[in-house]
N, C-alpha and C. Protein backbone atom coordinates (compact mmCIF):
# COMPACT_ATOMS: atom_id res chain seq x y z
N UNK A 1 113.59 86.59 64.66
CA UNK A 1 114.51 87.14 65.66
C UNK A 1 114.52 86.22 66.88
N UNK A 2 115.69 86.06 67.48
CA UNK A 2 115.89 85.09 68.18
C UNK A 2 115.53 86.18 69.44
N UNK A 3 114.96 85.46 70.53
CA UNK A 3 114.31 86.00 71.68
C UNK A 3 115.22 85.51 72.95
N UNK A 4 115.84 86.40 73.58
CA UNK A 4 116.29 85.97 74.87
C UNK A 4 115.49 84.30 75.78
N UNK A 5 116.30 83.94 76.42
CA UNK A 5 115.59 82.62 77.35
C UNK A 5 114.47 83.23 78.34
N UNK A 6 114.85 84.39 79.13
CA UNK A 6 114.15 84.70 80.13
C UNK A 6 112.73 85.76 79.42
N UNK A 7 112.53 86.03 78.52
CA UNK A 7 111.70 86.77 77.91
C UNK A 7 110.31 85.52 78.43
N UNK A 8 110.31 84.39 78.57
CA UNK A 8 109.06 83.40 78.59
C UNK A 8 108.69 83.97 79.82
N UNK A 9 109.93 84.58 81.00
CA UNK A 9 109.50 84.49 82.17
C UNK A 9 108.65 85.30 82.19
N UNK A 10 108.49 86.41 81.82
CA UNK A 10 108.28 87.77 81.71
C UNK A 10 106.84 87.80 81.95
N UNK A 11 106.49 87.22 80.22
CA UNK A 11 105.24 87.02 79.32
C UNK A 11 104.61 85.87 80.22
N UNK A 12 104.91 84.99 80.81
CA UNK A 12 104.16 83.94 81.78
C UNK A 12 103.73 84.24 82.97
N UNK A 13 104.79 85.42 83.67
CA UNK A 13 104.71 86.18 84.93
C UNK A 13 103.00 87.09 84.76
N UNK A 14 103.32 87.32 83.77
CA UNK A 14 102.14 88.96 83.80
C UNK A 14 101.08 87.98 83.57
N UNK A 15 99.85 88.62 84.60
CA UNK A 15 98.53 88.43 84.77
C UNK A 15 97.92 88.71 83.60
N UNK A 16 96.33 87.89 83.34
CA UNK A 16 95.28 88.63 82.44
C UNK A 16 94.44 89.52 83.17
N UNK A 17 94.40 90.46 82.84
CA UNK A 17 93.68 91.53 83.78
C UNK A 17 92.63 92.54 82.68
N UNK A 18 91.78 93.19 82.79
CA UNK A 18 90.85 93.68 82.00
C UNK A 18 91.51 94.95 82.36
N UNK A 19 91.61 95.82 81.38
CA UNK A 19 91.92 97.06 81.30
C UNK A 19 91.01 98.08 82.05
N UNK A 20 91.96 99.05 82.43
CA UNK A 20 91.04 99.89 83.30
C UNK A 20 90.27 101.21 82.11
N UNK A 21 89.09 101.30 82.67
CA UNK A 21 87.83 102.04 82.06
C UNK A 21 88.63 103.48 81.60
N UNK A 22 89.22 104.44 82.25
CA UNK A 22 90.05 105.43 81.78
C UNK A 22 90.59 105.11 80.20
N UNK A 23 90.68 103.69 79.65
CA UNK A 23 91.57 103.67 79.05
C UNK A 23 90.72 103.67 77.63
N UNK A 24 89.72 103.36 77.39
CA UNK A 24 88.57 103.43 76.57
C UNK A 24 88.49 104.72 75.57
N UNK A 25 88.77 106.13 76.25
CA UNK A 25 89.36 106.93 75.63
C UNK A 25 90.29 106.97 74.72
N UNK A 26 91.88 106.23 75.17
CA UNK A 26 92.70 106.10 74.58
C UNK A 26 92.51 105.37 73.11
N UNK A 27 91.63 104.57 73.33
CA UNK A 27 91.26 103.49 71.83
C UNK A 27 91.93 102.48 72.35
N UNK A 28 92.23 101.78 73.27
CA UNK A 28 92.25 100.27 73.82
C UNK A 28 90.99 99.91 74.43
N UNK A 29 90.74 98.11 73.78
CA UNK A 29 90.02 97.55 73.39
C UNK A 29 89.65 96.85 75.33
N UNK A 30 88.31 97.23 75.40
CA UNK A 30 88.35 97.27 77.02
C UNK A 30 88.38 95.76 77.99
N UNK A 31 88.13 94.60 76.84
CA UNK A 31 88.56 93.28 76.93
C UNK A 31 89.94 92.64 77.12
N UNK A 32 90.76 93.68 76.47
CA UNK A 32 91.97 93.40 76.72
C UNK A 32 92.85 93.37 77.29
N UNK A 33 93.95 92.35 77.94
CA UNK A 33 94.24 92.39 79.23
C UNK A 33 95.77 93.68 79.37
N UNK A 34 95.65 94.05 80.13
CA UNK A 34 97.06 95.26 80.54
C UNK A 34 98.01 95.74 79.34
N UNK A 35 98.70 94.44 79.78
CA UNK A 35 99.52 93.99 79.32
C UNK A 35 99.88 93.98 77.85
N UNK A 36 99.01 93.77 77.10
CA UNK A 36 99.00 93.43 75.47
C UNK A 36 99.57 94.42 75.07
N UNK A 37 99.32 96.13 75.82
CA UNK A 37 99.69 97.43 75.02
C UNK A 37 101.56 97.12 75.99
N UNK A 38 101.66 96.58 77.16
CA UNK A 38 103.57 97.20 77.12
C UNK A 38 104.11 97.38 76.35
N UNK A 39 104.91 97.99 76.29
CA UNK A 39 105.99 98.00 75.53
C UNK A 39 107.50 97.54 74.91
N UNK A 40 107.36 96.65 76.05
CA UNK A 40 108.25 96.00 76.33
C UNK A 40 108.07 94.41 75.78
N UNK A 41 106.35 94.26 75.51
CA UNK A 41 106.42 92.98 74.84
C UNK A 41 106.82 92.79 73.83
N UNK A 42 107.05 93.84 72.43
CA UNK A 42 107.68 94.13 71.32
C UNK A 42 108.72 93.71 70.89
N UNK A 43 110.01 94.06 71.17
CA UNK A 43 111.29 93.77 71.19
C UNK A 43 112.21 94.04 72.04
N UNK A 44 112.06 95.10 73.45
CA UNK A 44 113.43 95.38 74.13
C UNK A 44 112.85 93.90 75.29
N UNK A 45 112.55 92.82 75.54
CA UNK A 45 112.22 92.08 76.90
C UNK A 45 113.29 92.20 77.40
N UNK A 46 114.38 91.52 76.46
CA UNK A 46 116.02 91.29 77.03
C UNK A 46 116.84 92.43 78.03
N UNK A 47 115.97 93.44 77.63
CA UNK A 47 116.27 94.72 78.74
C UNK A 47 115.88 94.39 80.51
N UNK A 48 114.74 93.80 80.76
CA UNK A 48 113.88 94.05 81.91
C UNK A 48 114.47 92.77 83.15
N UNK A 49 115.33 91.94 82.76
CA UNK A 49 115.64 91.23 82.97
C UNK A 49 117.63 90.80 83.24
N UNK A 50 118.16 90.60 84.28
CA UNK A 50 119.61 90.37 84.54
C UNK A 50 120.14 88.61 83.96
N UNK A 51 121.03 89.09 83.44
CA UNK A 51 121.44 87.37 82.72
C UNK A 51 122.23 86.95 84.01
N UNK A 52 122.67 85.87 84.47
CA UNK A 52 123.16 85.42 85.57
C UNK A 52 125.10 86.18 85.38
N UNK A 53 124.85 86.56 86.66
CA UNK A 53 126.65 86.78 86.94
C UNK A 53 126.85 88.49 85.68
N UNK A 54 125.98 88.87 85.64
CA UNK A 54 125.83 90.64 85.11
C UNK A 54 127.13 91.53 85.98
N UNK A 55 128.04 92.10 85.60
CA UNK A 55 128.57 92.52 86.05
C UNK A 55 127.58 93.72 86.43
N UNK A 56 128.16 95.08 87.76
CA UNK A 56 127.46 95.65 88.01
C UNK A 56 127.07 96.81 86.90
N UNK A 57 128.18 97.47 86.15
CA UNK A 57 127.93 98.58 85.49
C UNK A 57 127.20 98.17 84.32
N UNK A 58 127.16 97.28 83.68
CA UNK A 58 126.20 96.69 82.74
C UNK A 58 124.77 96.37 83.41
N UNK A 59 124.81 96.33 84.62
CA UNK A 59 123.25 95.91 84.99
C UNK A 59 122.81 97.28 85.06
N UNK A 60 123.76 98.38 85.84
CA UNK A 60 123.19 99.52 86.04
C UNK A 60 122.85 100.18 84.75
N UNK A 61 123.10 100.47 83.55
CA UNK A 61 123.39 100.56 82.64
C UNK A 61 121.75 99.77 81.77
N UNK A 62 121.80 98.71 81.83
CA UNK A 62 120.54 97.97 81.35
C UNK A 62 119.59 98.45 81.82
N UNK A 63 119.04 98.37 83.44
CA UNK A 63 118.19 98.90 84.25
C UNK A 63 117.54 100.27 83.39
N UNK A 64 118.76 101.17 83.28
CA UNK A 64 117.95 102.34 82.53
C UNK A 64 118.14 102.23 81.77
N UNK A 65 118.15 101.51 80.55
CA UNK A 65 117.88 101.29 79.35
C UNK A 65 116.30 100.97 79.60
N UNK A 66 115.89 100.22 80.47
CA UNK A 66 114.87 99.60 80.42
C UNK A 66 113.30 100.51 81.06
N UNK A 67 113.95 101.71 81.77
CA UNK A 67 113.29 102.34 82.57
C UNK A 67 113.38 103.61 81.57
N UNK A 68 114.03 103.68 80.76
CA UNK A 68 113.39 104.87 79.45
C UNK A 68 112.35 104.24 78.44
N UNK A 69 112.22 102.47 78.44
CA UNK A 69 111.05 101.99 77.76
C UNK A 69 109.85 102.39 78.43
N UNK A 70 110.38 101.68 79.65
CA UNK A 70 109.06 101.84 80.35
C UNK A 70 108.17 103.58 80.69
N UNK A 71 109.55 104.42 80.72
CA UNK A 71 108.35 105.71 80.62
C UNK A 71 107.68 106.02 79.68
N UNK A 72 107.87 105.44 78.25
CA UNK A 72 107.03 105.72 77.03
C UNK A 72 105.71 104.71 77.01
N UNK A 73 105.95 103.91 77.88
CA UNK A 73 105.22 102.91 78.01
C UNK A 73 103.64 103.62 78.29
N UNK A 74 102.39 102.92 77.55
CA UNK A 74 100.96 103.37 78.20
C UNK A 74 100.59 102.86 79.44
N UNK A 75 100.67 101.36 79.41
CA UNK A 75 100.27 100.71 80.51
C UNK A 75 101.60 100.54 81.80
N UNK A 76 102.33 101.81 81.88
CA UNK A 76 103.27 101.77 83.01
C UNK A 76 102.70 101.88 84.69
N UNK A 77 101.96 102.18 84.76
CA UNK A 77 101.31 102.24 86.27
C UNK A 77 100.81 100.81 86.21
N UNK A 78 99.79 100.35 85.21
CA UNK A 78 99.18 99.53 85.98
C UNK A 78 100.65 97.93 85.79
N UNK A 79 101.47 98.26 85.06
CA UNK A 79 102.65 97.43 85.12
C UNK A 79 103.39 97.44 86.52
N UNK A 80 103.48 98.80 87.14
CA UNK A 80 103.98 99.20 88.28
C UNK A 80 103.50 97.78 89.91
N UNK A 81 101.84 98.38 89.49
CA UNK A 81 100.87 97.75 90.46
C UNK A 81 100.77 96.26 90.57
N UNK A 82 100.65 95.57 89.51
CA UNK A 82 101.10 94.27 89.36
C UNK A 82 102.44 94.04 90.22
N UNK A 83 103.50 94.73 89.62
CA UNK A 83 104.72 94.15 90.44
C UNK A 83 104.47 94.61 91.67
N UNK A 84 103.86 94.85 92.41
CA UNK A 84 104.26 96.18 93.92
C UNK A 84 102.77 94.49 94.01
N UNK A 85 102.11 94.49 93.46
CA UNK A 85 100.77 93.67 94.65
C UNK A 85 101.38 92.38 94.88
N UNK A 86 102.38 91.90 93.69
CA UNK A 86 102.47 90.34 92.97
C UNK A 86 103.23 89.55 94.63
N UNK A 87 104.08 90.29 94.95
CA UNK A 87 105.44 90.85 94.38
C UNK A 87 106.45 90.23 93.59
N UNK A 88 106.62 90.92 92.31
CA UNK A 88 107.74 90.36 91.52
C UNK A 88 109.16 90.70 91.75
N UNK A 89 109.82 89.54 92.07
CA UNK A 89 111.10 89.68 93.26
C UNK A 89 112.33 89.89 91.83
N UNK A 90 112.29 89.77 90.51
CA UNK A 90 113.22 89.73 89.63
C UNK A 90 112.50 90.87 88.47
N UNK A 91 113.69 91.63 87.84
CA UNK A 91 113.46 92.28 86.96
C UNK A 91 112.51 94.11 87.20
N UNK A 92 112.92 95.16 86.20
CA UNK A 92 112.78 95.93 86.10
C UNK A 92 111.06 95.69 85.37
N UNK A 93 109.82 96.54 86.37
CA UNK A 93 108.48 96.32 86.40
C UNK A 93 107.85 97.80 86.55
N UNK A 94 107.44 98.46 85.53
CA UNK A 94 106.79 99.54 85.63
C UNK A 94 107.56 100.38 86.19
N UNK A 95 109.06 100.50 85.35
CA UNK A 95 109.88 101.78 85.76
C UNK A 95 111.06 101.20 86.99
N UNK A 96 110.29 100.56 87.28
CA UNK A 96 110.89 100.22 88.68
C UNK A 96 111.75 98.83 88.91
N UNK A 97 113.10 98.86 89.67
CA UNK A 97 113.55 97.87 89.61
C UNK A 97 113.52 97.00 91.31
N UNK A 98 113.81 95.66 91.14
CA UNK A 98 113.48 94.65 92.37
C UNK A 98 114.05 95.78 93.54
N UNK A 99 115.36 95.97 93.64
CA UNK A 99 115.48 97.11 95.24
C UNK A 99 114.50 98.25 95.34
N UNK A 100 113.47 98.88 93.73
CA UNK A 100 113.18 100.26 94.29
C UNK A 100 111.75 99.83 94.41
N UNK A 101 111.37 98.59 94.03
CA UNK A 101 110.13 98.21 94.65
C UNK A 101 109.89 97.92 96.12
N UNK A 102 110.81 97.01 96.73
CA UNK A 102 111.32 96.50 97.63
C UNK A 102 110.87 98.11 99.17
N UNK A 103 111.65 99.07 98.36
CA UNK A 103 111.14 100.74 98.85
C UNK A 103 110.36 101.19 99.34
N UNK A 104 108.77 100.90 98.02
CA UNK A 104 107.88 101.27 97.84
C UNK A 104 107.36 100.57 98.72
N UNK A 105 107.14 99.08 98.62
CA UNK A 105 106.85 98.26 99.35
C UNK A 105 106.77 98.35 101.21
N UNK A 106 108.13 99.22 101.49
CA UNK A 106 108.40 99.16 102.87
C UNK A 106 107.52 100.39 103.11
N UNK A 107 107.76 101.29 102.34
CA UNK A 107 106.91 102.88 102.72
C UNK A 107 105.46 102.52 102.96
N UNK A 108 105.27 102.10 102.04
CA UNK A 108 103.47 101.44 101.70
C UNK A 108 103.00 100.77 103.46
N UNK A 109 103.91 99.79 103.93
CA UNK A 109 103.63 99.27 105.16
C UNK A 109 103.62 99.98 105.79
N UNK A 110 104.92 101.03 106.46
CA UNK A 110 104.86 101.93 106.81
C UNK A 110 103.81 102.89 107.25
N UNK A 111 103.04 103.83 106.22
CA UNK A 111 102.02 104.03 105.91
C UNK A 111 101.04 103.55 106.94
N UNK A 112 100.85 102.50 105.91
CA UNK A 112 99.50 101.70 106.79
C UNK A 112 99.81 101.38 107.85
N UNK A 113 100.74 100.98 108.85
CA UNK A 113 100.83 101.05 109.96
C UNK A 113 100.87 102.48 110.79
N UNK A 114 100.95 103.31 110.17
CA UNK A 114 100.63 104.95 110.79
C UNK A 114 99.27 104.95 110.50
N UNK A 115 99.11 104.80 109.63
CA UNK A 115 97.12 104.70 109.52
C UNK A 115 96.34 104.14 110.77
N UNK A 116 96.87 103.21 110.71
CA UNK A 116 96.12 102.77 111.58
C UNK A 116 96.35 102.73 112.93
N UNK A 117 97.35 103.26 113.25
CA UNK A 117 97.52 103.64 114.89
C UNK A 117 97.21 105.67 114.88
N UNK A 118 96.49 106.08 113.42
CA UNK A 118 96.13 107.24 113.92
C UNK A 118 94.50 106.84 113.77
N UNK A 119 93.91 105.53 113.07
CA UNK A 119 92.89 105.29 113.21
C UNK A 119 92.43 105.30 114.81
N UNK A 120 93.27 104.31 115.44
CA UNK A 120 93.05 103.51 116.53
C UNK A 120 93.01 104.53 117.44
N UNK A 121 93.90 105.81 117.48
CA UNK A 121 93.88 107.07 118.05
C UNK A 121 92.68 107.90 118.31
N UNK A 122 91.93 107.87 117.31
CA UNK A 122 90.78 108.48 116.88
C UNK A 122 89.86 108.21 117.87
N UNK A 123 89.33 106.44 117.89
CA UNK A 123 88.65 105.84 118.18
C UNK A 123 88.08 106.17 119.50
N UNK A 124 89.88 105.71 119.75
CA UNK A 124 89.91 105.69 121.34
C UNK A 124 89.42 107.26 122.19
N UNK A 125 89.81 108.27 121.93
CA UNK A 125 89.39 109.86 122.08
C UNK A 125 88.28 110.03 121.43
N UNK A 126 87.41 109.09 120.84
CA UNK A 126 85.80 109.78 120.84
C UNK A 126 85.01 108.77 121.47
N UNK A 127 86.07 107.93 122.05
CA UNK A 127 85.10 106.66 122.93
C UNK A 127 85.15 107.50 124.40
């Protein structure tokens, strides 16, 4: 079977990472990196990924094609986390596509910048 061009990107992008201990239960092999169980390494790659000049309703359209793999997917969180730490600026990554990471991303700062000016709050009123 002939494999899309951008499928190398994909498979070259993703880290080796040791599986997390939770997963030992499942019957994955605890040496093994994330990745090996996606689902997406199989046959849909051509999904996770925009061919240049995609019109929009076909991308929208692909996107969730690709985001019903990924919920069957086992290793979908820690696929998620990779893209959200990396950041992977192309392609649909643990459900999630480049704008709704982009999201997460801003909330996450967000966040931590309230953290820490209710840290700094703290400090200051028991100093």
């Amino acid at each position: 079977m002939l494999q899309p061009p951008h499928q190398s990107l994909q498979v070259a992008a993703v880290p080796a990472q040791r599986a997390p201990v939770r997963d030992r239960d499942q019957g994955r092999d605890q040496d093994a990196p994330w990745h090996t169980e996606a689902v997406c390494r199989r046959d849909e790659a051509g999904l996770f990924f925009a061919p240049s000049k995609e019109p929009t309703a076909a991308r929208l359209s692909r996107e969730e094609a690709a985001k019903r793999v990924c919920a069957r997917c086992p290793v979908m969180v820690e696929c998620r986390e990779h893209a959200l730490l990396q950041p992977e600026p192309y392609g649909v990554w643990g459900g999630l596509t480049a704008a709704e990471r982009r999201v997460v991303l801003a909330r996450r700062r967000r966040r931590d910048l309230e953290l820490k000016k209710a840290a700094r709050g703290t400090i200051a009123a028991a100093g």
